[in-house]
Protein backbone atom coordinates (compact mmCIF):
# COMPACT_ATOMS: atom_id res chain seq x y z
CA UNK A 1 92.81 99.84 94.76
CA UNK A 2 92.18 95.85 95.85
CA UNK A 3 92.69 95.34 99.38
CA UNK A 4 96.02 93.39 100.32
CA UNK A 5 96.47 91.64 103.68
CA UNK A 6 98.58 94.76 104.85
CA UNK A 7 97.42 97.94 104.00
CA UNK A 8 99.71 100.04 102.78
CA UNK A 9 100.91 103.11 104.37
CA UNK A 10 100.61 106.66 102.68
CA UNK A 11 101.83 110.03 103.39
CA UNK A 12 100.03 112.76 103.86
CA UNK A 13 99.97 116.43 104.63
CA UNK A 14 97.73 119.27 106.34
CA UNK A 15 97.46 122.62 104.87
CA UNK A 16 96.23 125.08 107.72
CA UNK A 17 96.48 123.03 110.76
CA UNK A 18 96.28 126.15 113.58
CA UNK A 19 92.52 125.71 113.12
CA UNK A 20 90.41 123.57 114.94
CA UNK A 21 89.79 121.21 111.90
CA UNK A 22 93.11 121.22 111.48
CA UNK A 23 94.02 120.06 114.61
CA UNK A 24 91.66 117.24 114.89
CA UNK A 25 92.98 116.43 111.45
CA UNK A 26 96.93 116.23 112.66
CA UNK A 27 95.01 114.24 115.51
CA UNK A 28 93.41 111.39 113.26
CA UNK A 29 96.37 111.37 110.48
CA UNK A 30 98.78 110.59 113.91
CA UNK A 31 96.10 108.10 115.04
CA UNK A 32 95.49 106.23 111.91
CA UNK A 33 97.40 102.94 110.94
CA UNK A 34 97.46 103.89 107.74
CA UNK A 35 98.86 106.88 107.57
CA UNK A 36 101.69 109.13 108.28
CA UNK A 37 102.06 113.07 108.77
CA UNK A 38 104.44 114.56 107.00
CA UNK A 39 103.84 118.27 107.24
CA UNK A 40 101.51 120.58 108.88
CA UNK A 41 101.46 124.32 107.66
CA UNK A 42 100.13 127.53 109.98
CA UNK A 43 100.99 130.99 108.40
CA UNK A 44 100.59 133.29 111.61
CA UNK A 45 101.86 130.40 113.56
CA UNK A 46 104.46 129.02 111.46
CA UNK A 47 107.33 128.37 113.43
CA UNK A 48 105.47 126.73 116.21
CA UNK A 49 104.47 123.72 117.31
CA UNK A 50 101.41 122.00 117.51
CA UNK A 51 100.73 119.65 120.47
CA UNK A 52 97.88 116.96 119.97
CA UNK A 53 96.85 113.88 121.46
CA UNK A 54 96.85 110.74 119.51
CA UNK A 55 97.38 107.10 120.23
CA UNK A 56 97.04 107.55 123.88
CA UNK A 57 100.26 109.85 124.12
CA UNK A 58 100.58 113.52 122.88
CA UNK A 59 102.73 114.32 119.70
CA UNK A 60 104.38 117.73 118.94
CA UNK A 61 103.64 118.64 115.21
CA UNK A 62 106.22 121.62 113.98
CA UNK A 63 103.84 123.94 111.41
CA UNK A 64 105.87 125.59 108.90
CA UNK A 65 104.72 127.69 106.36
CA UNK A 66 102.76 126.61 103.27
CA UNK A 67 105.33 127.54 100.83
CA UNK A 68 107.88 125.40 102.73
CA UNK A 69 105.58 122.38 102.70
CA UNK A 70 107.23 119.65 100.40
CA UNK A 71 103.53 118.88 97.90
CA UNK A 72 105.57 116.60 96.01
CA UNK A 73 106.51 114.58 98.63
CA UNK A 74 102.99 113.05 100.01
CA UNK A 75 100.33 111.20 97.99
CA UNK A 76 97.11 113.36 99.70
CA UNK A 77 96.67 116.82 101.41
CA UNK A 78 93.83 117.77 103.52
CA UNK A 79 93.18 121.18 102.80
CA UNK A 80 91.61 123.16 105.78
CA UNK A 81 92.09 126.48 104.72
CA UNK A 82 90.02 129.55 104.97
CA UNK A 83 87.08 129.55 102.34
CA UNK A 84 88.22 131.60 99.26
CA UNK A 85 92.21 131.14 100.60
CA UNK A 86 91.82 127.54 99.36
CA UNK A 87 91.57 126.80 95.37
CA UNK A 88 94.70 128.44 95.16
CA UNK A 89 96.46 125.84 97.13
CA UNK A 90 94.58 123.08 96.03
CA UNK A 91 95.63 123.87 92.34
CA UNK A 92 99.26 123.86 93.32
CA UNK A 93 98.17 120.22 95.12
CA UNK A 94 97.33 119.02 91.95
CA UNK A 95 99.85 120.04 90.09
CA UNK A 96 102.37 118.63 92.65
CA UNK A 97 100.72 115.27 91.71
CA UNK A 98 98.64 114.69 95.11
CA UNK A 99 95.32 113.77 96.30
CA UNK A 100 93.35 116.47 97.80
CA UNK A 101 90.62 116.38 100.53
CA UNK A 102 89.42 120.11 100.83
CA UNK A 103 87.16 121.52 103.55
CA UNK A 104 86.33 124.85 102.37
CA UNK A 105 83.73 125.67 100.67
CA UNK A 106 85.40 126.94 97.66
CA UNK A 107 84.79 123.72 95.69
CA UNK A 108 81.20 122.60 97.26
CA UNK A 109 78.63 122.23 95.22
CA UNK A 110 77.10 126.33 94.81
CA UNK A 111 80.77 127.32 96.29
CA UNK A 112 79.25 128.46 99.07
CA UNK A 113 77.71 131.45 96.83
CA UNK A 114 81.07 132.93 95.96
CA UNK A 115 80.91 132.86 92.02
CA UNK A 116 84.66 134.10 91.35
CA UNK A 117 86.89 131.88 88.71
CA UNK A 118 88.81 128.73 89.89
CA UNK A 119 92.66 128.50 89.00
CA UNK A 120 93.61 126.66 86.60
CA UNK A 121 93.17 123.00 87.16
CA UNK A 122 91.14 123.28 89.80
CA UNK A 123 87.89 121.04 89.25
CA UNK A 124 84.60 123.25 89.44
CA UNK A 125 82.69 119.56 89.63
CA UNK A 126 84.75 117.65 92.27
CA UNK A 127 82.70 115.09 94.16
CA UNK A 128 80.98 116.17 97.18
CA UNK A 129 82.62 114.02 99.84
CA UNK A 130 79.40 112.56 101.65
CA UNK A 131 80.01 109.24 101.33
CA UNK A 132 76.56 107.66 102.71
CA UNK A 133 75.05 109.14 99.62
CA UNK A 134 78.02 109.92 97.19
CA UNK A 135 80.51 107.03 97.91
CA UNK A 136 80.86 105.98 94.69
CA UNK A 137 81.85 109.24 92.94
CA UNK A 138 84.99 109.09 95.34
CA UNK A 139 86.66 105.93 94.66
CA UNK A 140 88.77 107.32 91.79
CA UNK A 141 88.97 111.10 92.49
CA UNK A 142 91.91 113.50 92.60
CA UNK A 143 89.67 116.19 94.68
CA UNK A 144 86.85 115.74 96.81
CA UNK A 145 85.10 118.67 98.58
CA UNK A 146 84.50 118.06 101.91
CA UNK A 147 80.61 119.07 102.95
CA UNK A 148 79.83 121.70 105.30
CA UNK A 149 79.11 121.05 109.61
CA UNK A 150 75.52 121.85 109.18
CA UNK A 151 75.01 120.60 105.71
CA UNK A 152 76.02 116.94 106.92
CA UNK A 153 73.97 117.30 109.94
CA UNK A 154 70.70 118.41 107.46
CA UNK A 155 71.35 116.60 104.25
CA UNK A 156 72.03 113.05 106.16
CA UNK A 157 68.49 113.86 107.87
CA UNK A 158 66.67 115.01 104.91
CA UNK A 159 68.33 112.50 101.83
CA UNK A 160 66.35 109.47 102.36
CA UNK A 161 63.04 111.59 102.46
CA UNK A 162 64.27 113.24 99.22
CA UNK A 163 65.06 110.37 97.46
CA UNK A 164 62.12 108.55 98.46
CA UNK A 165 59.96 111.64 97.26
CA UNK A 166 58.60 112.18 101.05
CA UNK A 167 59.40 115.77 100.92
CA UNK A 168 56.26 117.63 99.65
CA UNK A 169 56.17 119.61 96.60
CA UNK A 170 56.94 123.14 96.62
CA UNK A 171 57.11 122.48 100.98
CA UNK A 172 59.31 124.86 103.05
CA UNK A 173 61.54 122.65 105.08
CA UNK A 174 62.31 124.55 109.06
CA UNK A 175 65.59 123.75 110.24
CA UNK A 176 66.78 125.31 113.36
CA UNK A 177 70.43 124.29 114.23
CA UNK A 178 72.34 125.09 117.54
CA UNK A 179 76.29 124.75 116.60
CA UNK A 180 79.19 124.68 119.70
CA UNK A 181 81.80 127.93 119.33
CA UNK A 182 84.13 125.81 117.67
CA UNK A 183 82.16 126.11 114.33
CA UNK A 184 83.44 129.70 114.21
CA UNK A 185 87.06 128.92 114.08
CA UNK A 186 90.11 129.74 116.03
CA UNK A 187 90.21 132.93 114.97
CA UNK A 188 89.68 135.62 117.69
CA UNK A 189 86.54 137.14 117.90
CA UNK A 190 85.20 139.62 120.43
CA UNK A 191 81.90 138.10 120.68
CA UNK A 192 83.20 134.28 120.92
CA UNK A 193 85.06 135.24 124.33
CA UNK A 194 84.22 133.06 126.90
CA UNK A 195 82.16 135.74 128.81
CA UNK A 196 80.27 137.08 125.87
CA UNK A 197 78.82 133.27 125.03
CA UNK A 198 78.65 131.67 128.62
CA UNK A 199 75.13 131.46 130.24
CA UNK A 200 73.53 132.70 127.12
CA UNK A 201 72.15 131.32 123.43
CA UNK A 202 71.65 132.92 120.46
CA UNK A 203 71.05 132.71 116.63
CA UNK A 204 73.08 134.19 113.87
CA UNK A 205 72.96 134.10 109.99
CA UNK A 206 69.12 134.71 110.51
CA UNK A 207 67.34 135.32 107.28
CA UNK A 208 68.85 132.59 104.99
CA UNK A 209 72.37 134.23 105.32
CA UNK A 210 74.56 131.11 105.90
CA UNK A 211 76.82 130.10 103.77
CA UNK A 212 76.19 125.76 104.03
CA UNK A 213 72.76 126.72 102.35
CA UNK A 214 74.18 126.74 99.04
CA UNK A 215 75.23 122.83 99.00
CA UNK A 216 72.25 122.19 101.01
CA UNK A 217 69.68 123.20 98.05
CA UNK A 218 71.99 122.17 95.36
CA UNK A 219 72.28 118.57 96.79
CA UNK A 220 68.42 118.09 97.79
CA UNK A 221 67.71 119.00 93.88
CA UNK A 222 70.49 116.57 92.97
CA UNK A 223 68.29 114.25 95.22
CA UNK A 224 65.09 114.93 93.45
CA UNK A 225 63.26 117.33 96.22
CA UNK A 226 61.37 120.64 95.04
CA UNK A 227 61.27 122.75 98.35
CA UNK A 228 62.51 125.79 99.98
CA UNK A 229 64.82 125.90 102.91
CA UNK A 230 64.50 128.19 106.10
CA UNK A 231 67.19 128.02 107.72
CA UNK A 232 68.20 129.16 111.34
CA UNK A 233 71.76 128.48 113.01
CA UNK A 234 72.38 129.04 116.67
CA UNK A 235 75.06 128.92 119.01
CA UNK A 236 75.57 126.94 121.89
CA UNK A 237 77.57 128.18 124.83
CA UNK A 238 79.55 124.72 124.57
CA UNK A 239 82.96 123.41 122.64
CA UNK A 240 81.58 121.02 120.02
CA UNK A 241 78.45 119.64 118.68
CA UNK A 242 75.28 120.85 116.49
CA UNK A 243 72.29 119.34 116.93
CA UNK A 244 69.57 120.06 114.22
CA UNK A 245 65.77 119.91 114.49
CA UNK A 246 64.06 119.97 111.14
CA UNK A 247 60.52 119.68 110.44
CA UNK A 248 59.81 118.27 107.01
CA UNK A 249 56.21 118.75 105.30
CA UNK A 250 55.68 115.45 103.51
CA UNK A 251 53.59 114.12 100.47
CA UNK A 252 52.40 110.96 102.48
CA UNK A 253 51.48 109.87 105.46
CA UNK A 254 54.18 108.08 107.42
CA UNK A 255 53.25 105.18 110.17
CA UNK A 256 56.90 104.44 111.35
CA UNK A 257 58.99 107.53 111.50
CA UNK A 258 62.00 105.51 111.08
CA UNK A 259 61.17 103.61 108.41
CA UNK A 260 63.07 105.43 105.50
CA UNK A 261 66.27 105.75 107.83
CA UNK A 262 66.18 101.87 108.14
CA UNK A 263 66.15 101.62 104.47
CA UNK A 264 68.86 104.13 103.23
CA UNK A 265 71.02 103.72 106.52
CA UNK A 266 71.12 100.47 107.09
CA UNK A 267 74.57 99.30 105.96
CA UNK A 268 76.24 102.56 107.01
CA UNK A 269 78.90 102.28 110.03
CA UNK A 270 78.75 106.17 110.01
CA UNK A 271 74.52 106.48 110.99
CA UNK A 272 73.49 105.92 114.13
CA UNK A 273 69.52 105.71 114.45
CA UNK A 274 67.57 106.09 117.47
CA UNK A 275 64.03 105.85 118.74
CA UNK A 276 64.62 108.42 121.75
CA UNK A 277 65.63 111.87 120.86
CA UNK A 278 69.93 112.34 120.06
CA UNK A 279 71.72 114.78 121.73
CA UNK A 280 75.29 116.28 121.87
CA UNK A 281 77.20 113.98 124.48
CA UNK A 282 76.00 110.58 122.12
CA UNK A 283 78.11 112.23 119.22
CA UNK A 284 81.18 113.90 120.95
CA UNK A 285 84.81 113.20 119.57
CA UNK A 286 82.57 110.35 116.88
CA UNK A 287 82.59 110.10 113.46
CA UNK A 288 78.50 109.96 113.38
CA UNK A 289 75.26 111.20 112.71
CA UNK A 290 72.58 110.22 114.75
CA UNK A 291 69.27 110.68 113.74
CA UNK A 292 65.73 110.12 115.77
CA UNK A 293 62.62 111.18 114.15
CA UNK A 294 58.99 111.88 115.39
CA UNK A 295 55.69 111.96 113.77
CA UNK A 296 53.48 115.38 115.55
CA UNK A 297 50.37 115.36 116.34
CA UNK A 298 47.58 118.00 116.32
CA UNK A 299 48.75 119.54 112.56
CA UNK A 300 46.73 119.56 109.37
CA UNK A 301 49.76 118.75 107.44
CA UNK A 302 51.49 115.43 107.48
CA UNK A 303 54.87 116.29 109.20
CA UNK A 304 57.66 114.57 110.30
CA UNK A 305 60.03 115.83 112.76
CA UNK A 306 63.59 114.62 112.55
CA UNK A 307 66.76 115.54 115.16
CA UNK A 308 70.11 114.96 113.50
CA UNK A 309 73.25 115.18 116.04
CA UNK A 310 76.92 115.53 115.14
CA UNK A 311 80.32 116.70 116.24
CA UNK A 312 80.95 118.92 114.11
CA UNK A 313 84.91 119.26 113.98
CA UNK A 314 84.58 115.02 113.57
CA UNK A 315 81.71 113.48 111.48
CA UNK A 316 81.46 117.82 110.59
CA UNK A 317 84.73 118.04 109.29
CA UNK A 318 87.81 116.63 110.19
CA UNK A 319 86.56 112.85 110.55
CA UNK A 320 84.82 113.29 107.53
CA UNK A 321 88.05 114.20 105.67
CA UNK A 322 89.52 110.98 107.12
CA UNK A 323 86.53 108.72 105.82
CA UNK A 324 86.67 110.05 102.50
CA UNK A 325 90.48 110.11 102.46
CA UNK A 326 90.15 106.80 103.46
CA UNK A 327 87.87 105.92 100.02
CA UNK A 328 90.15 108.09 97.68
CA UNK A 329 93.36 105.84 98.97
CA UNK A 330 91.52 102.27 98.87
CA UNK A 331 91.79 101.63 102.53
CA UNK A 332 89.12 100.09 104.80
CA UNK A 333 86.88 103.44 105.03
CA UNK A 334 86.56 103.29 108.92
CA UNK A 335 90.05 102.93 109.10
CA UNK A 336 91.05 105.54 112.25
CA UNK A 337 88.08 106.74 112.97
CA UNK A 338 85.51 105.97 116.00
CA UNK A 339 82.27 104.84 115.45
């Protein structure tokens, strides 16, 4: 869609906002100039309203239930559902005649390992929705599946050394994430009380059990890398935030460990690079990754070690949804979200 000197307006709808993603979403969408919110659906909660900050004052959203929410009526719907609860809803998008922005992982690429039949309709190939490396498979699509927390944090980190073929054959790539509780969702959960995770730090998913690792090998192969993923996710006794350190076996020697984040990042709002070390506070309530990378000394292997920081319910989710909304409606891609 050309840009006009007024942007148009669109309407749009959430599907699942009693989640955290869902909230920051109704948070954004009431933020953005560009568009408006016209429903927001909760089952347990339905009935009940929402309250949000946005625009410097706070904004109660009703939720009503997703069969009452009017599909016809708005051109996109972010769909933050629960993974498997999703394709269903996202077929009856499509049939309505709307966009749809979905942050499951029913229609990632691998489907998050879950191998059961899509409705009718439903696209088993919709672009992935990382727009530093996929932008241009968004511009004219109906459905775009909205990456994974971790999988942004690791696959913005590890694309340009895939693509540049800096990733050593047949390497195993060590990735060891810590994740904020609010990557678990809002569902309650005996051990994400406040004084089961306070004052302590542990992983989970050990053993290549998480479920991001399945767009996270099927997009490096896309890329070109041959290599194995080990995978450990941890959680922090804090709200937001992952931070990822992954240490990458390469094919080359490498005298400026920034050097192939310079080239593949440098036109992207959305990357932040940095020659100290990025931590959680630099990405909170931002739609960013920031990456810093070091070379090691003292290995036999040429190594390079790169720290990749998000928020995950922004750049990991929510904000993400936004940008590539943002692309699927033809407005300025930044367009209510912070840098």
């Amino acid at each position: 869609m050309p840009q006009s000197a007024v942007a148009p307006t669109y309407r749009v709808g959430v599907l699942g906002a009693s989640g955290y993603s869902g909230r920051e979403l109704c948070a954004l969408v009431l933020g953005h100039p560009n568009l408006t919110l016209a429903f927001a659906t909760a089952n347990s909660q339905r009935g009940t309203t929402l309250r949000v900050r946005a625009g410097g004052r706070v904004h109660d959203v009703p939720m009503v239930a997703p069969e009452e929410a009017d599909l016809a009526g708005v051109d996109l719907v972010f769909a933050a559902l629960p993974h498997g609860a999703s394709a269903e809803w996202i077929g009856k998008v499509i049939a309505a005649g709307a966009r749809v922005v979905d942050l499951s992982s029913d229609l990632r690429p691998g489907h998050g390992g879950v191998t059961h039949a899509l409705p009718a309709g439903v696209p088993a190939d919709a672009p992935y929705g990382m727009p530093e490396l996929f932008r241009a498979d968004m511009a004219n699509a109906r459905v775009v599946a909205n990456p994974g927390c971790y999988a942004t944090s690791i696959l913005v980190a590890l694309a340009p050394l895939a693509k540049s073929g800096l990733i050593a054959p047949g390497a195993t790539v060590n990735i060891s994430s810590a994740s904020g509780v609010s990557g678990a969702g809002a569902s309650p959960k005996l051990e994400l009380l406040f004084a089961e995770i306070t004052e302590d730090f542990r992983a989970y998913g050990v053993g290549n059990a998480h479920r991001h690792l399945y767009e996270m090998r099927a997009t490096l192969a896309r890329l070109g890398a041959d290599c194995d993923l080990l995978f450990t996710p941890h959680l922090l006794p804090v709200d937001r935030g992952i931070l990822s350190t992954i240490s990458v076996p390469l094919s080359r020697p490498l005298s400026d460990a920034l050097a192939p984040y310079r080239e593949a990042y440098a036109n992207e709002p959305f990357v932040e690079l940095t020659t100290g070390l990025p931590a959680l506070a630099d990405v909170q309530h931002r739609n960013v990754v920031r990456i810093g990378a070091v070379i090691p000394t003292g290995l036999r292997q040429d190594t390079l070690l790169v720290f990749s920081a998000i928020d995950n319910l922004v750049k990991g989710a929510a904000g993400q949804a936004v940008q590539n909304a943002n692309i699927m409606l033809g407005l300025d891609e930044g367009a209510g979200l912070q840098a």
